[in-house]
C-alpha atoms as a PDB file:
ATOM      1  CA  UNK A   1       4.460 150.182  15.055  1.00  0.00           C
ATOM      2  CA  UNK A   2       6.186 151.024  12.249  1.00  0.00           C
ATOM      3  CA  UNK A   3       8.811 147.858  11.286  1.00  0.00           C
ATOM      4  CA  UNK A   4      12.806 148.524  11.295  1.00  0.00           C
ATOM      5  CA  UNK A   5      13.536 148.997   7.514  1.00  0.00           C
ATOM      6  CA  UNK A   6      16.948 146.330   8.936  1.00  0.00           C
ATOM      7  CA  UNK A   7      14.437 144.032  10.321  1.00  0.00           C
ATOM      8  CA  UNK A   8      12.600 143.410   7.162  1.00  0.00           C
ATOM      9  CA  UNK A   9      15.575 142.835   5.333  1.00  0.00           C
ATOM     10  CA  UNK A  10      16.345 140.685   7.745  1.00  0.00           C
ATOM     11  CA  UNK A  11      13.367 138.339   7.287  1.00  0.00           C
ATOM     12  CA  UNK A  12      13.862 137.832   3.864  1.00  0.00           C
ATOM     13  CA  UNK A  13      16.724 135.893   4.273  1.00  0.00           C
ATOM     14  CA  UNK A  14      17.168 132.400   6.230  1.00  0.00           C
ATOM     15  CA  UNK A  15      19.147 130.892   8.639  1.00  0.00           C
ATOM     16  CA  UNK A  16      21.625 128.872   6.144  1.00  0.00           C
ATOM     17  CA  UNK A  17      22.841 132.092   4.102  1.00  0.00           C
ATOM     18  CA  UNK A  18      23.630 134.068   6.958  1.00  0.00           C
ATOM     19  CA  UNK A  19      24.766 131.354   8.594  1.00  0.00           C
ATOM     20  CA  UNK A  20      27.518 131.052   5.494  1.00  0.00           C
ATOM     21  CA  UNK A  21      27.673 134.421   5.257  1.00  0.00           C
ATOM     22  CA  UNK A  22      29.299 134.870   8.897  1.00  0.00           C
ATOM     23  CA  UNK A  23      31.479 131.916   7.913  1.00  0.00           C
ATOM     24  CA  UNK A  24      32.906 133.971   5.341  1.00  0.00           C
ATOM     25  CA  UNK A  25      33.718 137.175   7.149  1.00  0.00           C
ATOM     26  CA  UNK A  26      35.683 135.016   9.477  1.00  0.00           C
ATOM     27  CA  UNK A  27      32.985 135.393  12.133  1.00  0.00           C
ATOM     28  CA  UNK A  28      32.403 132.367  14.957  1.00  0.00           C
ATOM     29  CA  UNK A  29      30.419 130.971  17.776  1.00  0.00           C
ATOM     30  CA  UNK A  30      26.680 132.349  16.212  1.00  0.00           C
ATOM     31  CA  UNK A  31      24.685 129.658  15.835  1.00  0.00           C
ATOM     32  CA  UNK A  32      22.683 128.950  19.040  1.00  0.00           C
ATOM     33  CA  UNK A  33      22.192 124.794  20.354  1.00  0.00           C
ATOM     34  CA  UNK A  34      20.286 123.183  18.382  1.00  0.00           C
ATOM     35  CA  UNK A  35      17.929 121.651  21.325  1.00  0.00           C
ATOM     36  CA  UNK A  36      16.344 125.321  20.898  1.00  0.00           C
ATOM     37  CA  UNK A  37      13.027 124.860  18.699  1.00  0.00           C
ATOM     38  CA  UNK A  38      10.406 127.026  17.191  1.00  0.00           C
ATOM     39  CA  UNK A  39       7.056 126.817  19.232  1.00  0.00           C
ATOM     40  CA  UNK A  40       5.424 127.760  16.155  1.00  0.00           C
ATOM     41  CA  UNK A  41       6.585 125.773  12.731  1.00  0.00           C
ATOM     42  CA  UNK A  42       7.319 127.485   9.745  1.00  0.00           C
ATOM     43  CA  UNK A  43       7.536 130.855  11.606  1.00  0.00           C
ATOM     44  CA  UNK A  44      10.161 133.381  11.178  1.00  0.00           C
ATOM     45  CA  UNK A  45      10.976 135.351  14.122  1.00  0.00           C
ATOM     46  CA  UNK A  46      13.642 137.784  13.899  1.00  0.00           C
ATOM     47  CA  UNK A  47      14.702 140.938  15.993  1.00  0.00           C
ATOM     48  CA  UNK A  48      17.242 143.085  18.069  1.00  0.00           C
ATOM     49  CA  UNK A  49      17.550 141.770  21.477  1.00  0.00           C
ATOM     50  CA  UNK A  50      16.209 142.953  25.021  1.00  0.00           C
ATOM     51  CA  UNK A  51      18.014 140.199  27.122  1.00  0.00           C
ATOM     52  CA  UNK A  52      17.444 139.025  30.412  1.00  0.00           C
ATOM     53  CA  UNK A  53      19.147 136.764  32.638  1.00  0.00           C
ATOM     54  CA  UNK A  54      17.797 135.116  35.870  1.00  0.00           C
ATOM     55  CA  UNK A  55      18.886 132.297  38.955  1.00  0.00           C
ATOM     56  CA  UNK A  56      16.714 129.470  40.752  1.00  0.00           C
ATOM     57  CA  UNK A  57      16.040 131.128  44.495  1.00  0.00           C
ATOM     58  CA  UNK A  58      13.866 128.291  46.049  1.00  0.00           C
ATOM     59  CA  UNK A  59      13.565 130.621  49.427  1.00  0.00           C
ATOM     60  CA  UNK A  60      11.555 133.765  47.504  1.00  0.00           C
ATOM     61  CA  UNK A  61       7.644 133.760  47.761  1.00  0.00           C
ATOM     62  CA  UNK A  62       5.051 133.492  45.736  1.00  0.00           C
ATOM     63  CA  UNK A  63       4.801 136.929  45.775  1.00  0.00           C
ATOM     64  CA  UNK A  64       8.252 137.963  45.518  1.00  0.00           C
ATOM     65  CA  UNK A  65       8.779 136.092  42.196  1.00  0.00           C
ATOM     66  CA  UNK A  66       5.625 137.025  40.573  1.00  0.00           C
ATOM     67  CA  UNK A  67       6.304 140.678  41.149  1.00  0.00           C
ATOM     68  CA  UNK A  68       9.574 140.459  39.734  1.00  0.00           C
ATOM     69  CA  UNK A  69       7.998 138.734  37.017  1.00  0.00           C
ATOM     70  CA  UNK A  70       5.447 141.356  36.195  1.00  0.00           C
ATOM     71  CA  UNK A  71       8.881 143.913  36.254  1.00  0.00           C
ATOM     72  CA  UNK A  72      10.765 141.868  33.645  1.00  0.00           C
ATOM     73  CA  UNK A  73       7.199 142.215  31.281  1.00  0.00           C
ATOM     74  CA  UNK A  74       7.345 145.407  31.905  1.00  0.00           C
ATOM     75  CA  UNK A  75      10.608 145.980  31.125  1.00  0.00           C
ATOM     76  CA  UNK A  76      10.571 144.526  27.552  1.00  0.00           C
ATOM     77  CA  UNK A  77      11.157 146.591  24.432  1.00  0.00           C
ATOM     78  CA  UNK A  78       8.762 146.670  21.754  1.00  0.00           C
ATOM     79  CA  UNK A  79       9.862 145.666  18.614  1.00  0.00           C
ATOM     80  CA  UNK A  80      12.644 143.523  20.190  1.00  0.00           C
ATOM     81  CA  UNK A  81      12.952 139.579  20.831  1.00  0.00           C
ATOM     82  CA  UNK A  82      13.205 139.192  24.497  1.00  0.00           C
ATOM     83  CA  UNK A  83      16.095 136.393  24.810  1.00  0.00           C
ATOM     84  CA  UNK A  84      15.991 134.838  28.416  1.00  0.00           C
ATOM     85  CA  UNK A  85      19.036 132.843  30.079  1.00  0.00           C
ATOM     86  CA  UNK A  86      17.544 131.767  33.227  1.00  0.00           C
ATOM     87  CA  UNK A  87      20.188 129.264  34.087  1.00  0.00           C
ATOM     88  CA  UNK A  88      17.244 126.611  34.657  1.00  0.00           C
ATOM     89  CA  UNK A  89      16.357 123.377  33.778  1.00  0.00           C
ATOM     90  CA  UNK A  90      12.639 123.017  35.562  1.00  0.00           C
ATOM     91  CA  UNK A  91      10.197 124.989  35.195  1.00  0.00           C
ATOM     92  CA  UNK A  92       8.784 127.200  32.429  1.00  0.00           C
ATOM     93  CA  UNK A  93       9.763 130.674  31.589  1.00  0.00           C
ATOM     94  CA  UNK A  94       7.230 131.616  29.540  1.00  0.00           C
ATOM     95  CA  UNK A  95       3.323 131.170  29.543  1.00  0.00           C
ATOM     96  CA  UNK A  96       0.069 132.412  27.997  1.00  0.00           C
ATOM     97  CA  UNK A  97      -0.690 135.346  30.105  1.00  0.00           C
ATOM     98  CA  UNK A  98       2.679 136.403  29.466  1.00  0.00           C
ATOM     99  CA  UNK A  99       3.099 135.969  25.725  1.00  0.00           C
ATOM    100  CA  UNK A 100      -0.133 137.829  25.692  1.00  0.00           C
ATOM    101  CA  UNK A 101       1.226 140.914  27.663  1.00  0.00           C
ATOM    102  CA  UNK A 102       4.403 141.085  25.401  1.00  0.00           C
ATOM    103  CA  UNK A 103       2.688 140.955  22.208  1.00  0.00           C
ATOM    104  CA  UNK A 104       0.248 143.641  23.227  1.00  0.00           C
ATOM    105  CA  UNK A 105       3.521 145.521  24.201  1.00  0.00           C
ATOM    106  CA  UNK A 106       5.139 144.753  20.560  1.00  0.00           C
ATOM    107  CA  UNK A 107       7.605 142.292  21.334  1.00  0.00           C
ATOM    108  CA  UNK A 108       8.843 140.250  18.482  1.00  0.00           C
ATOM    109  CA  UNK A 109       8.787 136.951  20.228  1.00  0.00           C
ATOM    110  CA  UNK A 110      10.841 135.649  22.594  1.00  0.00           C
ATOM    111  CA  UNK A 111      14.386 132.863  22.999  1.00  0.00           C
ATOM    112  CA  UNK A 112      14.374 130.777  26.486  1.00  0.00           C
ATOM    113  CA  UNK A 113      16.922 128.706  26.978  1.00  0.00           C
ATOM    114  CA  UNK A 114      14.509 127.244  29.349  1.00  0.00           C
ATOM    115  CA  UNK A 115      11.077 125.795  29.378  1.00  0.00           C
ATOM    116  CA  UNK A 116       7.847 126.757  28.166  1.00  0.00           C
ATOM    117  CA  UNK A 117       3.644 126.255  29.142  1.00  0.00           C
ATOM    118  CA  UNK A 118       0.488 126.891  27.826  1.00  0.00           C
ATOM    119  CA  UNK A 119       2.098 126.070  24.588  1.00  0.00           C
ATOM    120  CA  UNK A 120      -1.523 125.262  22.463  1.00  0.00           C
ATOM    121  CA  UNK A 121      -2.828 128.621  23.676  1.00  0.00           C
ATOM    122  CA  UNK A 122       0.385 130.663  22.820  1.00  0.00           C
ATOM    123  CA  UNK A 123       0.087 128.789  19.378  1.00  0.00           C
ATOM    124  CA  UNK A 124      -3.589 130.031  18.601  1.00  0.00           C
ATOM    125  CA  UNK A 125      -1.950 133.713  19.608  1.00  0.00           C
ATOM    126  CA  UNK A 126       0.617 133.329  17.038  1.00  0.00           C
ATOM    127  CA  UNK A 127       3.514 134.651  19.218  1.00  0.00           C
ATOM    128  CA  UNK A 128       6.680 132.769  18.156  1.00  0.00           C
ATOM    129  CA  UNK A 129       8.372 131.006  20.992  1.00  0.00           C
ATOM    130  CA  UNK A 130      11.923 129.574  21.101  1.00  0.00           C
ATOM    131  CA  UNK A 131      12.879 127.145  23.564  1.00  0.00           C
ATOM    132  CA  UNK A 132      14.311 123.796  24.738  1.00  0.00           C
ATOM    133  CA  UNK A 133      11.242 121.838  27.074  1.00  0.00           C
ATOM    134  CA  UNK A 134       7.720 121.899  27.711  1.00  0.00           C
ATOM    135  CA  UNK A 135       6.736 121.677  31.571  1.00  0.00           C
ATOM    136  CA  UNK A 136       3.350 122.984  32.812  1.00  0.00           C
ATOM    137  CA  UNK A 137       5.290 123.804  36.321  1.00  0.00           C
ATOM    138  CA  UNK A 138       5.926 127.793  36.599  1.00  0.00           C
ATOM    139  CA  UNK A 139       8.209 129.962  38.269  1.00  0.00           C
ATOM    140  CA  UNK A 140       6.597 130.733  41.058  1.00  0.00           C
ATOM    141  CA  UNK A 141       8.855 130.157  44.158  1.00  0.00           C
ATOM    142  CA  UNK A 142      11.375 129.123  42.060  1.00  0.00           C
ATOM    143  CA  UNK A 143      12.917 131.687  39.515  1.00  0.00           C
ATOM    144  CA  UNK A 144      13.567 135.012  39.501  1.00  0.00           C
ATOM    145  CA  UNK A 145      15.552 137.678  36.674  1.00  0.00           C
ATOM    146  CA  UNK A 146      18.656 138.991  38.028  1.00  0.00           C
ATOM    147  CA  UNK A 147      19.732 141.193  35.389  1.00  0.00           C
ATOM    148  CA  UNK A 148      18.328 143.457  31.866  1.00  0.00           C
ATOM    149  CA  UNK A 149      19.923 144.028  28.910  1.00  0.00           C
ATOM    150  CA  UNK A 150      23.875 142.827  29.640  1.00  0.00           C
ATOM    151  CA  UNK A 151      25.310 140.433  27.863  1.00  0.00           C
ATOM    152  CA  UNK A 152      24.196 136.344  28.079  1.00  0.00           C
ATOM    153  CA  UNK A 153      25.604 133.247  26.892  1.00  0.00           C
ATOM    154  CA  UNK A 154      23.464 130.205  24.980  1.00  0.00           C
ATOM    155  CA  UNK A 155      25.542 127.277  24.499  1.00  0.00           C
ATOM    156  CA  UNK A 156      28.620 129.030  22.656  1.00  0.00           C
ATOM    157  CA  UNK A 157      27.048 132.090  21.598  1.00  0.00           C
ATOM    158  CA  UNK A 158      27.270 134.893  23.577  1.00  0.00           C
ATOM    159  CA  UNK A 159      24.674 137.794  23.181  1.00  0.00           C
ATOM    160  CA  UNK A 160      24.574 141.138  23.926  1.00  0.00           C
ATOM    161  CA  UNK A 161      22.166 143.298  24.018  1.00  0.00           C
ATOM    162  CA  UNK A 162      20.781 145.155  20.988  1.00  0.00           C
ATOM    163  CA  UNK A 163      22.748 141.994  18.698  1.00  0.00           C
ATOM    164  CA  UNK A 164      20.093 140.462  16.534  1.00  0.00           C
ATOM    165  CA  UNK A 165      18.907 137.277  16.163  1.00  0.00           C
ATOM    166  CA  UNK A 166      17.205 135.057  13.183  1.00  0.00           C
ATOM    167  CA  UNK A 167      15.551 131.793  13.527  1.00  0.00           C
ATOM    168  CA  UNK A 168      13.885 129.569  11.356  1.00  0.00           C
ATOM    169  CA  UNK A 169      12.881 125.918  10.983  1.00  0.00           C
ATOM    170  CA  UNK A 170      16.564 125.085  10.435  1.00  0.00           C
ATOM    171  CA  UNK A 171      17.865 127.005  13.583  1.00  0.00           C
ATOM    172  CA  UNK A 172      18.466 130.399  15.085  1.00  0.00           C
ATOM    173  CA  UNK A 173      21.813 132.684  14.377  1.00  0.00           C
ATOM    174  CA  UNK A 174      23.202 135.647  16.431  1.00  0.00           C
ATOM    175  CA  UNK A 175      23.973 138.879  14.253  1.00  0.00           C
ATOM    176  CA  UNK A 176      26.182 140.812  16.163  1.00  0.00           C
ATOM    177  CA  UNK A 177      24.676 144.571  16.129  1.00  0.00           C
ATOM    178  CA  UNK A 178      27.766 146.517  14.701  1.00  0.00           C
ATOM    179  CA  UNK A 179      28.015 143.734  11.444  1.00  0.00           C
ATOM    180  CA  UNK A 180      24.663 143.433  11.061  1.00  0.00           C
ATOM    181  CA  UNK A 181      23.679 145.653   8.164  1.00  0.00           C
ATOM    182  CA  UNK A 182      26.797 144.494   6.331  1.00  0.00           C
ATOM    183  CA  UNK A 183      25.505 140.442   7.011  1.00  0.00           C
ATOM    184  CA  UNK A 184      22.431 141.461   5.909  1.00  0.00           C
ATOM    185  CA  UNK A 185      23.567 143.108   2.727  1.00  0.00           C
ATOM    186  CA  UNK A 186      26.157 140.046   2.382  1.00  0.00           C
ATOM    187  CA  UNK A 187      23.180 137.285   2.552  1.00  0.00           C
ATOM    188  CA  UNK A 188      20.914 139.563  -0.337  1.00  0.00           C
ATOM    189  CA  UNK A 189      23.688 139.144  -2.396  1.00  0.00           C
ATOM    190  CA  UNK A 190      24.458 135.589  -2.139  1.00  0.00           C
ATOM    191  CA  UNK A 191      20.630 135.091  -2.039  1.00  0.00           C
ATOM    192  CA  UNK A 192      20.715 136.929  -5.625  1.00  0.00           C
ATOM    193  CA  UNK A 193      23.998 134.394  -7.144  1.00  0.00           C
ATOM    194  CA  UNK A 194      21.885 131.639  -5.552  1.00  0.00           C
ATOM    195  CA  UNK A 195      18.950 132.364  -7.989  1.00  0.00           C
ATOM    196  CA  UNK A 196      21.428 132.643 -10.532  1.00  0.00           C
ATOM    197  CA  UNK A 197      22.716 129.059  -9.696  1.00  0.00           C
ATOM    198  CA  UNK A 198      19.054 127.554  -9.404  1.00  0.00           C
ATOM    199  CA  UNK A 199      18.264 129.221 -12.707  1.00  0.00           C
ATOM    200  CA  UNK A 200      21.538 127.745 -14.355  1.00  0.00           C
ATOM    201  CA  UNK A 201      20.620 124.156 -12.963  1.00  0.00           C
ATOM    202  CA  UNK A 202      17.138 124.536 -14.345  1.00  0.00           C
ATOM    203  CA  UNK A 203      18.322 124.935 -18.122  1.00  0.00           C
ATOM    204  CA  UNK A 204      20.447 122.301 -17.562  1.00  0.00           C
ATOM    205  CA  UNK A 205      23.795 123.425 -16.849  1.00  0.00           C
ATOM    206  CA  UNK A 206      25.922 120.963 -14.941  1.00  0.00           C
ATOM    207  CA  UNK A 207      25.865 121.587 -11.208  1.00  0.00           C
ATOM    208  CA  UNK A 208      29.839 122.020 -11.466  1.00  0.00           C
ATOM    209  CA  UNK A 209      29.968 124.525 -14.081  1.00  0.00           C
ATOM    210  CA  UNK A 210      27.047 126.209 -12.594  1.00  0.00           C
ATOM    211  CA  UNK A 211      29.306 126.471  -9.535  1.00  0.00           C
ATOM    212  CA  UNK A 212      32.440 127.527 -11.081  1.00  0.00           C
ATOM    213  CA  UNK A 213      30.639 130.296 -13.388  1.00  0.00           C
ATOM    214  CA  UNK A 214      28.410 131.597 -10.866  1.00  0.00           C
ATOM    215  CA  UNK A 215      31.024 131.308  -7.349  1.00  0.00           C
ATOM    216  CA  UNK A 216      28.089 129.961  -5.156  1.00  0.00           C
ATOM    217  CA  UNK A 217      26.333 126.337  -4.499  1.00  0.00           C
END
């Protein structure tokens, strides 16, 4: 699959530039909860969004939710991150068999704002997981999606589909999809006037006047 020329742009950068990018366009509410975590550490994973959200429905089957299950794996876009609000606290929302079927597919990884299981075998697979718990209990009789790609909420950020998203071992940020390739173009720059700061401090320039010649710090 050939890679989104925006996308790999997009994982050159990290969390705290576009993060201060967005703060400078006057843009708000794009940093998802920090409870979220990386499965994997020291993993990039970065993407447009396929979102899904779901409800608890303690009277479906077995069969009922594993079917619709199978349908929301089915569903998922390659070369997107599919972003789950199941509006759950218990059980996990993403496994092994699972994580294996979407990376076959070409999914980018995926963002729970639920749980996860299986964790050391979705590791060794190297498909990058963001989530808040760890529970081996599944959804089975339990969960089921309720809607595809319309717009969620995590925490404060709300997400719509095709937005992007960018985590890494500091946190995850919401790109909205129209701003994106000018955030994007933003961060490179302020990525280039931070090498000019770093390069400033390194001859010895005082971290003030670095600042004040070079706008950035």
């Amino acid at each position: 699959m050939t890679l989104d020329p925006l996308v790999a742009r997009l994982e050159q950068t990290y969390s705290g530039v576009l993060n201060d990018v967005m703060r400078g366009q006057g843009l708000r509410d794009f940093t998802l909860p920090p409870s979220l975590r990386p499965l994997i550490p020291r993993q990039k994973l970065c993407g447009p969004v396929f979102t899904v959200s779901g409800k608890v429905d303690t009277s479906a089957d077995a069969h009922t939710t594993l079917l619709a299950w199978t349908g929301l794996l089915s569903k998922a876009k390659p070369g997107h991150v599919l972003l789950i609000q199941p509006n759950d606290s218990t059980v996990a929302h993403m496994g092994e068999l699972s994580a294996e079927t979407l990376k076959f597919r070409g999914v980018r990884g995926v963002v729970a704002d639920g749980g996860t299981r299986d964790a050391e075998f979705i590791i060794d697979m190297g498909l990058q997981v963001w989530h808040r718990y760890f529970t081996p209990r599944d959804i089975v009789s339990h969960w089921l999606p309720d809607a595809f790609d319309v717009p969620v909420q995590i925490g404060d950020v709300t997400i719509a589909p095709g937005d992007y998203v960018f985590g890494d071992t500091d946190g995850m940020v919401r790109l909205p999809k129209a701003q994106a390739e000018s955030i994007v173009a933003a961060a490179e720059e302020a990525m280039g006037k931070e090498n000019l700061v770093r390069n400033a401090i390194l001859e010895g320039v005082d971290p003030q006047e670095a600042y004040l010649r070079h706008g950035k710090f």
